[in-house]
Protein backbone atom coordinates (compact mmCIF):
# COMPACT_ATOMS: atom_id res chain seq x y z
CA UNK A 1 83.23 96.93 135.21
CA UNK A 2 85.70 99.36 134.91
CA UNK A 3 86.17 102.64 132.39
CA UNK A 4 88.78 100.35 130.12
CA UNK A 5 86.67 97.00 130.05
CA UNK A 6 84.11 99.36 128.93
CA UNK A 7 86.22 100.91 125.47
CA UNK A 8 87.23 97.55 125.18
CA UNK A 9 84.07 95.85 124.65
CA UNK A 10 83.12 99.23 123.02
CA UNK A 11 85.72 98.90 120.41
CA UNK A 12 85.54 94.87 120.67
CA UNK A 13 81.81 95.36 119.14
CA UNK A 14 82.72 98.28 116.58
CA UNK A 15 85.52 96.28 115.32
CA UNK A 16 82.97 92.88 114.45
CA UNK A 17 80.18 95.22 113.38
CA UNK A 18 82.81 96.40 110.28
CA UNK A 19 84.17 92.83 109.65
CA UNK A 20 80.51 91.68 108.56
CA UNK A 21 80.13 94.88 105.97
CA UNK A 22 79.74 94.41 102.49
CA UNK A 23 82.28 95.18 100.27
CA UNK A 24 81.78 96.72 97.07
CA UNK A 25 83.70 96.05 94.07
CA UNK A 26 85.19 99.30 92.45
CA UNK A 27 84.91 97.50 89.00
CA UNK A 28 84.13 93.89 87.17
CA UNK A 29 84.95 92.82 83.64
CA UNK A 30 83.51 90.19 82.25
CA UNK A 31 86.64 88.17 80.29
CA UNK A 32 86.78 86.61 76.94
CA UNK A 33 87.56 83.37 78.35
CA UNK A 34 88.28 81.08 81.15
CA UNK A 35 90.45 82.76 84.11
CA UNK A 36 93.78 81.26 84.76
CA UNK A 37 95.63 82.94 87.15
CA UNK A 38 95.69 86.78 88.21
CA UNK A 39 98.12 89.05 89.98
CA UNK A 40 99.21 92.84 90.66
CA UNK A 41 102.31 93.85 89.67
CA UNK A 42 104.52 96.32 91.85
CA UNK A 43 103.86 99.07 89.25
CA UNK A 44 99.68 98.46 90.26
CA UNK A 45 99.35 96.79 86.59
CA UNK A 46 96.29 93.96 86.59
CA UNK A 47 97.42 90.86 84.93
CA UNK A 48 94.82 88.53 83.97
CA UNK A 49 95.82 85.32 82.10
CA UNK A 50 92.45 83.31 80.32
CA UNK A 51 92.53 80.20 78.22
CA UNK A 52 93.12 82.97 75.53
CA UNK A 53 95.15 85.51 76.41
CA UNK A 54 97.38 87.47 78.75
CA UNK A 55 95.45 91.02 79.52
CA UNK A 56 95.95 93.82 81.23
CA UNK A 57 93.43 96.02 83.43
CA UNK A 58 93.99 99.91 85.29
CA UNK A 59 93.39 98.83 88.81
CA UNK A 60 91.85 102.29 89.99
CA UNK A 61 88.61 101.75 86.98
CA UNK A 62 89.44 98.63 85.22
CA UNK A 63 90.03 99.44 81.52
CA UNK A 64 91.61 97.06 79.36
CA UNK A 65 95.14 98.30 78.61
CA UNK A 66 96.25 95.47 76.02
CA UNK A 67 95.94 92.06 75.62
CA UNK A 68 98.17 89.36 73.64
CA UNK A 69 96.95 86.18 72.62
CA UNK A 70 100.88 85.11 72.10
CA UNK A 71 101.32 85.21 76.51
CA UNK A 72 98.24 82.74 76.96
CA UNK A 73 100.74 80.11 77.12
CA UNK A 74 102.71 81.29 80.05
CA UNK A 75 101.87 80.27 83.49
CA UNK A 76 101.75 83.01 86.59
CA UNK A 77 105.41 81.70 87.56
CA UNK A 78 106.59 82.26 84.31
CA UNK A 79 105.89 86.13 84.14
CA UNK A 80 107.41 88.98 86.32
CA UNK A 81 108.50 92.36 86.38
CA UNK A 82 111.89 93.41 85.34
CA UNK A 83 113.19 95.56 88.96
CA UNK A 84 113.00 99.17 89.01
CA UNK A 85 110.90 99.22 85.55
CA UNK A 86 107.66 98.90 84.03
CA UNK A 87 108.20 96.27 81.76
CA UNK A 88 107.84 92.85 81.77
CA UNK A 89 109.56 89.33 81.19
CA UNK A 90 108.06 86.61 80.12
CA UNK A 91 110.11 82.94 80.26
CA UNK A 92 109.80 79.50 79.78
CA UNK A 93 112.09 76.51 78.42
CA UNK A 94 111.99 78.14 74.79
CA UNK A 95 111.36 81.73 74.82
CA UNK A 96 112.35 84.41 76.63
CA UNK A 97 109.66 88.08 75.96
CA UNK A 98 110.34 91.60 77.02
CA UNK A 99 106.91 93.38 77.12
């Protein structure tokens, strides 16, 4: 075998020993209801939408920044970030929210 086989199969086993590793969650929340649908916005805001209402969490420690049981209704589709700002549309056929 030669020197770069060798780091290969070196790096080959360091690589698969680090995709098996546990990973840790940096926070959980336990939610007032049924989980809908979930995304990051660009600003790093964590949208969570239950059966109840639309929430939002700090993604670095997970607090609860608000929640509004009004924006249950909207789907994930339905809810986006206005560009180069931190607030937030929400549409459908009969409404249209700035948040």
């Amino acid at each position: 075998m030669n020197r770069h086989t060798v780091i290969f199969l070196a790096f080959l086993l360091l690589l698969t020993q680090n995709s098996f590793a546990q990973v840790t969650p940096l926070w959980e929340v336990n939610l007032p209801a049924g989980l809908r649908w979930q995304k990051v916005t660009s600003s790093g805001t964590y949208l969570v939408a239950t059966e109840g209402a639309l929430l939002s969490f700090a993604q670095a420690d997970g607090k609860k920044q608000w929640e509004n049981p009004a924006l249950a209704k909207f789907n994930e589709d339905q809810i986006q970030q206005l560009p180069g700002s931190f607030l937030l549309k929400a549409q459908n056929n009969n409404e249209l929210l700035i948040f």
